[in-house]
N, C-alpha and C. Protein backbone atom coordinates (compact mmCIF):
# COMPACT_ATOMS: atom_id res chain seq x y z
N UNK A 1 110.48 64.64 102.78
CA UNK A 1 109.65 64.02 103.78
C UNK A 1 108.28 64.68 103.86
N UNK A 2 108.26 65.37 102.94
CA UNK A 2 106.59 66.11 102.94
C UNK A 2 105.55 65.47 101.89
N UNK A 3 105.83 64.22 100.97
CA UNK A 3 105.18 63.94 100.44
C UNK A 3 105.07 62.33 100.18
N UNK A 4 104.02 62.36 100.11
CA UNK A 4 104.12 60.51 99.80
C UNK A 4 104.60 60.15 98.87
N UNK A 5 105.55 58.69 99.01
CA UNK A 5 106.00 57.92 98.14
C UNK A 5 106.70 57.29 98.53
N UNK A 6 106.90 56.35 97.02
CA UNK A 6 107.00 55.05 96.76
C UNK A 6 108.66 54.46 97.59
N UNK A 7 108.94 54.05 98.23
CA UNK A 7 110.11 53.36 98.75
C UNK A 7 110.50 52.14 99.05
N UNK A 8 111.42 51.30 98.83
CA UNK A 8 111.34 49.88 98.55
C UNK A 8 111.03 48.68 99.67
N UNK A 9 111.13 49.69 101.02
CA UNK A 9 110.80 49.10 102.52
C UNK A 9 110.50 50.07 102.91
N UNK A 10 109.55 49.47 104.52
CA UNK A 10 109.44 50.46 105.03
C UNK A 10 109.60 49.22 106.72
N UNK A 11 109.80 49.91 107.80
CA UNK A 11 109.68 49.27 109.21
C UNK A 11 108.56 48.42 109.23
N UNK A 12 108.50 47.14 109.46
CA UNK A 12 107.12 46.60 110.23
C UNK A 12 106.58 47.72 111.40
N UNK A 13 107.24 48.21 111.66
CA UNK A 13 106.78 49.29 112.92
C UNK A 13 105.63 49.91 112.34
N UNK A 14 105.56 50.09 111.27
CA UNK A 14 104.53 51.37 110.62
C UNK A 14 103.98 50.48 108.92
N UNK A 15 103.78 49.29 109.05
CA UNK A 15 103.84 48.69 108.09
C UNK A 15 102.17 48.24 108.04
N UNK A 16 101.46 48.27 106.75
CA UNK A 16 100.04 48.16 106.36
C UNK A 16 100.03 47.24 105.50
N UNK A 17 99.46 45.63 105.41
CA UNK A 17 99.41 45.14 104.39
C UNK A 17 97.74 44.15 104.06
N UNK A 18 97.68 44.36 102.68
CA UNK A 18 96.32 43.50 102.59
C UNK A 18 96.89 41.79 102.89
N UNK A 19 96.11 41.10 103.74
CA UNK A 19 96.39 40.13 104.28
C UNK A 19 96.44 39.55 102.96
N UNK A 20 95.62 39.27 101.93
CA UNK A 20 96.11 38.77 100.36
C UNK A 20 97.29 38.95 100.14
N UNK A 21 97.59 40.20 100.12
CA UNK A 21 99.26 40.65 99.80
C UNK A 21 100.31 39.92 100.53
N UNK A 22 99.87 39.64 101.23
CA UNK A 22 100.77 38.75 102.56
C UNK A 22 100.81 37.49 102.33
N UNK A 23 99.71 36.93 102.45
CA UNK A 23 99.82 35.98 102.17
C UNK A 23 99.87 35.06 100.55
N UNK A 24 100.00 36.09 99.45
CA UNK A 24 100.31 35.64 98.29
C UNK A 24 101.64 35.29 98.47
N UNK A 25 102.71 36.47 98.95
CA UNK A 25 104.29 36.53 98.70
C UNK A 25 104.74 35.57 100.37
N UNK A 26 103.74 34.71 101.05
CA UNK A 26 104.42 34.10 101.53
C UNK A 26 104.46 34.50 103.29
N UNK A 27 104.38 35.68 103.38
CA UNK A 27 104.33 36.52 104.99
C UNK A 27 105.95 36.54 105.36
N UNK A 28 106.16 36.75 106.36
CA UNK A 28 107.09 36.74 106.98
C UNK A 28 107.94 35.37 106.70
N UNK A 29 109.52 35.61 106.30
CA UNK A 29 110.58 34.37 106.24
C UNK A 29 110.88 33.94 107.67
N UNK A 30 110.85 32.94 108.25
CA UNK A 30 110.86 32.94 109.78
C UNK A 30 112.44 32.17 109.52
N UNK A 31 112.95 32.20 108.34
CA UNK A 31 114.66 32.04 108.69
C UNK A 31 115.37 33.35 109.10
N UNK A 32 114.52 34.73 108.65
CA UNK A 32 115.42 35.96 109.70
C UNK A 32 114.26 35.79 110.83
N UNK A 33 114.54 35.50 112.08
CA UNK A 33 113.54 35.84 113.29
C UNK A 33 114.04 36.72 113.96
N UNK A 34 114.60 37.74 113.85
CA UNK A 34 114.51 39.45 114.53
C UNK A 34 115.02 40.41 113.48
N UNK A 35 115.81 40.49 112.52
CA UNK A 35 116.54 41.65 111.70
C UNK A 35 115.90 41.24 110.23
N UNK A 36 115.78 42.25 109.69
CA UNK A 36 115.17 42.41 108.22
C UNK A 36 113.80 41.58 107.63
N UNK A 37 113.47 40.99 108.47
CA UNK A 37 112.23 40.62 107.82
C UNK A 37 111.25 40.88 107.52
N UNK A 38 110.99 42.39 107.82
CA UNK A 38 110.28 43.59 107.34
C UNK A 38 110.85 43.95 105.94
N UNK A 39 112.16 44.45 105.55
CA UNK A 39 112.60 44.36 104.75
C UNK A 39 112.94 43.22 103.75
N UNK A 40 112.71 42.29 103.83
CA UNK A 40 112.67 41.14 102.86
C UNK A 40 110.93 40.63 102.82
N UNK A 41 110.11 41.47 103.73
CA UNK A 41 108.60 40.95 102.85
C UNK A 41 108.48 42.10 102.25
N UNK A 42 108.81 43.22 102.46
CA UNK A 42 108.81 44.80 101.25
C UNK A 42 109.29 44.12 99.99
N UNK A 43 110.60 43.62 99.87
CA UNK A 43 111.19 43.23 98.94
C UNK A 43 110.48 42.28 97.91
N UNK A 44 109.73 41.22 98.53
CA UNK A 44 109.25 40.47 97.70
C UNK A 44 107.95 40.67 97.71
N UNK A 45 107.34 41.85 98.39
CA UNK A 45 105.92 42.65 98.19
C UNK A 45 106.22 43.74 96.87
N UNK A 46 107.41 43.76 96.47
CA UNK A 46 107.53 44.98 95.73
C UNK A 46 108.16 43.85 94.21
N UNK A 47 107.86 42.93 94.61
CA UNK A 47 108.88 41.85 93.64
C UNK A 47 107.57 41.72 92.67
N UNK A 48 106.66 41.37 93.05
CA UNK A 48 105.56 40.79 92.69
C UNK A 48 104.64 41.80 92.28
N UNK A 49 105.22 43.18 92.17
CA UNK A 49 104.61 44.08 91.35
C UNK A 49 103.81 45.16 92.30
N UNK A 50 103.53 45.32 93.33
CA UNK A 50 103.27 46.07 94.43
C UNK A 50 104.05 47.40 94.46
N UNK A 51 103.06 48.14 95.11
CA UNK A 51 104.00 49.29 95.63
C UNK A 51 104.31 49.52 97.41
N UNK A 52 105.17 49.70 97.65
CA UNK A 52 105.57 50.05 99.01
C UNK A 52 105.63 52.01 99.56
N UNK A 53 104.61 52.03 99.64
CA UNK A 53 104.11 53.66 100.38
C UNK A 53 104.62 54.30 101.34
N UNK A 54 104.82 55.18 101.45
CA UNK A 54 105.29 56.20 103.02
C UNK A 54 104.11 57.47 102.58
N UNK A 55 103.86 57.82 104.08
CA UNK A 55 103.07 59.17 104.20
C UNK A 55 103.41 59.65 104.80
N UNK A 56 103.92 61.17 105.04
CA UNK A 56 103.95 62.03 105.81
C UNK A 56 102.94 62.19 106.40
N UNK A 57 101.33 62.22 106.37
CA UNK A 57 100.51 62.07 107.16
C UNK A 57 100.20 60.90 108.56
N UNK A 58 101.25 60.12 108.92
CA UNK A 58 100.65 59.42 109.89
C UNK A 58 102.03 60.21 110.63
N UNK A 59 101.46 59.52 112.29
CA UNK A 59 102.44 60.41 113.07
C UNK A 59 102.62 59.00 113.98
N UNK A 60 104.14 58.40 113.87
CA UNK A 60 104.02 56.67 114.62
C UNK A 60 105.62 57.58 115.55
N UNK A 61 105.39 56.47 116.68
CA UNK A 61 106.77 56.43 117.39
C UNK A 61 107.30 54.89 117.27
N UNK A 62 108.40 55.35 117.07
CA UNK A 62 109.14 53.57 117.08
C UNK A 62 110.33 53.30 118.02
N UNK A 63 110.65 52.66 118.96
CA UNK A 63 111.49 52.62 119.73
C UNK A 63 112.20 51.27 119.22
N UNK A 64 113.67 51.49 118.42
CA UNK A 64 114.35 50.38 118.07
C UNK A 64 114.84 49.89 118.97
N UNK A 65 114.62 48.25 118.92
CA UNK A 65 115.08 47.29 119.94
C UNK A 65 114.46 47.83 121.41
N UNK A 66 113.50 48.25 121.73
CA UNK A 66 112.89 48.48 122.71
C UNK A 66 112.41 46.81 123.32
N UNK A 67 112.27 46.21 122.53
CA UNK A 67 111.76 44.61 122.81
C UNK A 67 112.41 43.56 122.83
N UNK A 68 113.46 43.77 121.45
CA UNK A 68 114.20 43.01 121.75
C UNK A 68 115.65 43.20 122.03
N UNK A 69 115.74 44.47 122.75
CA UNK A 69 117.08 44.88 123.17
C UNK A 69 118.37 44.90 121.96
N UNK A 70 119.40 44.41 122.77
CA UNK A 70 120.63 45.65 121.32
C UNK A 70 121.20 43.77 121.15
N UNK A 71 121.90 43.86 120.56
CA UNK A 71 122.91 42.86 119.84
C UNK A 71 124.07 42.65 120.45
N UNK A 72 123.97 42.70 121.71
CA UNK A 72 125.50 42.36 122.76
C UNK A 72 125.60 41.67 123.40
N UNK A 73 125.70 40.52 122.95
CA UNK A 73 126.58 39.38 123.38
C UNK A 73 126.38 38.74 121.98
N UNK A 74 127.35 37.10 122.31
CA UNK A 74 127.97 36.80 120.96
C UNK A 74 127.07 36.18 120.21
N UNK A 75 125.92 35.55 120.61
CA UNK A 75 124.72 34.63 120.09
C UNK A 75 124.04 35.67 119.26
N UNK A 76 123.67 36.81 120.12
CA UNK A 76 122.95 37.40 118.99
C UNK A 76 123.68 37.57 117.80
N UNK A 77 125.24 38.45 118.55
CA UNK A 77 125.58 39.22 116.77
C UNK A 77 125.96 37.70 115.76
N UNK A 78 125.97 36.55 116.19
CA UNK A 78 126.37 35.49 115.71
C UNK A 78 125.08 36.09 114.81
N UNK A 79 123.63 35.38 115.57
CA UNK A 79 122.34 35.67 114.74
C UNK A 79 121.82 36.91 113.80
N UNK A 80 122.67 37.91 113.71
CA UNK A 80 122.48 39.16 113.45
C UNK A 80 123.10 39.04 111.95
N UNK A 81 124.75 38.42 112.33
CA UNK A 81 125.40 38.01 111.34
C UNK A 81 125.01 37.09 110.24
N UNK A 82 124.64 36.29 110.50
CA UNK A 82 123.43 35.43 109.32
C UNK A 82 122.72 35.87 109.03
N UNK A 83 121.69 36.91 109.62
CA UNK A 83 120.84 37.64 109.06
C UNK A 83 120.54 38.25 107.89
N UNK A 84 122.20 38.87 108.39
CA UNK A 84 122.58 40.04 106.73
C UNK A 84 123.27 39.01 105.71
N UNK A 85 124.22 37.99 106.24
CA UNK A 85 124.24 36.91 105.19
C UNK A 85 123.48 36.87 104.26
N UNK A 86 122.43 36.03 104.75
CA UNK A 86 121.03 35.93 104.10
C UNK A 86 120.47 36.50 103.38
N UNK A 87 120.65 38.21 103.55
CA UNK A 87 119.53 39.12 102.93
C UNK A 87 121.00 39.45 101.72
N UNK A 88 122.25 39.48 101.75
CA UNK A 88 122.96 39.59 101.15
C UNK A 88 122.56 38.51 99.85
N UNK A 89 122.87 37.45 100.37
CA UNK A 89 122.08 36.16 99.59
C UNK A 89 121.06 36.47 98.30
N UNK A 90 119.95 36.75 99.13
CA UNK A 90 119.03 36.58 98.45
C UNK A 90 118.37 38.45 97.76
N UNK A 91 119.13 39.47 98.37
CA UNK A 91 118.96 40.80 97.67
C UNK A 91 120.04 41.47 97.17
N UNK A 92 121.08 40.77 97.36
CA UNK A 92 122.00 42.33 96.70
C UNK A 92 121.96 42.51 95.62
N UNK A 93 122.01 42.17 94.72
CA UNK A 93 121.19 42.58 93.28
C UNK A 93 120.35 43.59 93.36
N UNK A 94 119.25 43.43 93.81
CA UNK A 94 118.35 44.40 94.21
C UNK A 94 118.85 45.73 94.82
N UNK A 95 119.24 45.39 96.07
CA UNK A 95 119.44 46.68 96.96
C UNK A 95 120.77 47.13 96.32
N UNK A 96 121.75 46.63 95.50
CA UNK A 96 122.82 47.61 95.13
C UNK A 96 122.40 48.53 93.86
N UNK A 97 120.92 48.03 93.53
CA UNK A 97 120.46 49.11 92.39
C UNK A 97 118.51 49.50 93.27
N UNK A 98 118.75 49.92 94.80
CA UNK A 98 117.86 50.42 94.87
C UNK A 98 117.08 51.37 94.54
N UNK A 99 116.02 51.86 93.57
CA UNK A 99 115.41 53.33 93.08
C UNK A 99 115.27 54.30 94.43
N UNK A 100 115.12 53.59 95.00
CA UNK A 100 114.80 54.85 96.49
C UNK A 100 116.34 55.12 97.20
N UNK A 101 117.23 54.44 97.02
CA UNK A 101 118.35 55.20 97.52
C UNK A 101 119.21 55.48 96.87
N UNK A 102 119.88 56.92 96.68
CA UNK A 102 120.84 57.61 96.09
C UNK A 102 121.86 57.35 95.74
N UNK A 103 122.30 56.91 94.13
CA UNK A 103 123.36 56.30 93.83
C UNK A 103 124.43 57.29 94.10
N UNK A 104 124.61 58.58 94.70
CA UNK A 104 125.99 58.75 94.99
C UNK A 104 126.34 59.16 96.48
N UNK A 105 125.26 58.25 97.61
CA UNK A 105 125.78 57.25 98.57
C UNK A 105 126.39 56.56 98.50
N UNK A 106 127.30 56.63 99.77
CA UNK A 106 127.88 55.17 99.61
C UNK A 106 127.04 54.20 100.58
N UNK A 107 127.48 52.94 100.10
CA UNK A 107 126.76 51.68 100.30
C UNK A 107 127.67 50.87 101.66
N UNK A 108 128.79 51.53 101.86
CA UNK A 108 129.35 50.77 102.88
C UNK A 108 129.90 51.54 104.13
N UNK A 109 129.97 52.89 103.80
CA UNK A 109 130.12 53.78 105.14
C UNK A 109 128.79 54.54 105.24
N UNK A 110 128.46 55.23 105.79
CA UNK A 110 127.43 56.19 106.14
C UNK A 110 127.77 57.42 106.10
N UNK A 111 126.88 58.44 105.42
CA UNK A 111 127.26 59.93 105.29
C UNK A 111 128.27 59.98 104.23
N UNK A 112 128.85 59.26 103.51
CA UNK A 112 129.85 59.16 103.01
C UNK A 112 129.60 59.22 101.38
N UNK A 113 130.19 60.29 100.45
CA UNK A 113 129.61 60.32 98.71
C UNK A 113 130.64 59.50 98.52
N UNK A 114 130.48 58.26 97.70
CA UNK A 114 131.01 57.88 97.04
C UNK A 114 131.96 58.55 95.86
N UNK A 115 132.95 58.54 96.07
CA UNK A 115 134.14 58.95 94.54
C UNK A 115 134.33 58.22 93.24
């Protein structure tokens, strides 16, 4: 975390883009309207030959779901649930051979090395 680089998303929270860049790959999918759609314009910002940056030099606070609160009741996680559908859909290919995350993670528990 002390040096910049390249990672395949990053939060809209802390997210910089040339409005070209944006609007070449399309902007925002407004079929996810609250979960990953930061992560699916990284994805197809990084598809199209781009790089996706982090700096240890900026200093941001992010308060998750500060706005739009947590996922409890059934509509949302209904909506939450399509969400990842979706990004399942249209990335797992991708994200099960992400360069920025550690192939001997595991991919379905957390903290957890894969055997």
């Amino acid at each position: 975390m002390l040096l910049t680089q390249e990672l395949s998303a990053v939060t809209a929270a802390c997210l910089l883009v040339r409005r070209s860049v944006y609007d070449e790959v399309g902007g925002l999918d407004e079929r996810l309207r609250v979960a990953f759609n930061d992560v699916d314009l990284c994805l197809r910002i990084r598809e199209k030959g781009y790089r996706n940056l982090w700096t240890p030099f900026a200093e941001l606070y992010h308060h998750e779901s500060a706005s739009r609160g947590l996922e409890d009741n059934p509509v949302k996680q209904a909506r939450f649930m399509s969400e990842v559908a979706f990004m399942r859909e249209r990335w797992e290919g991708v994200l099960r051979r992400d360069p920025a995350y550690n192939p001997n993670l595991s991919l379905s528990q957390p903290f957890l090395l894969e055997s």
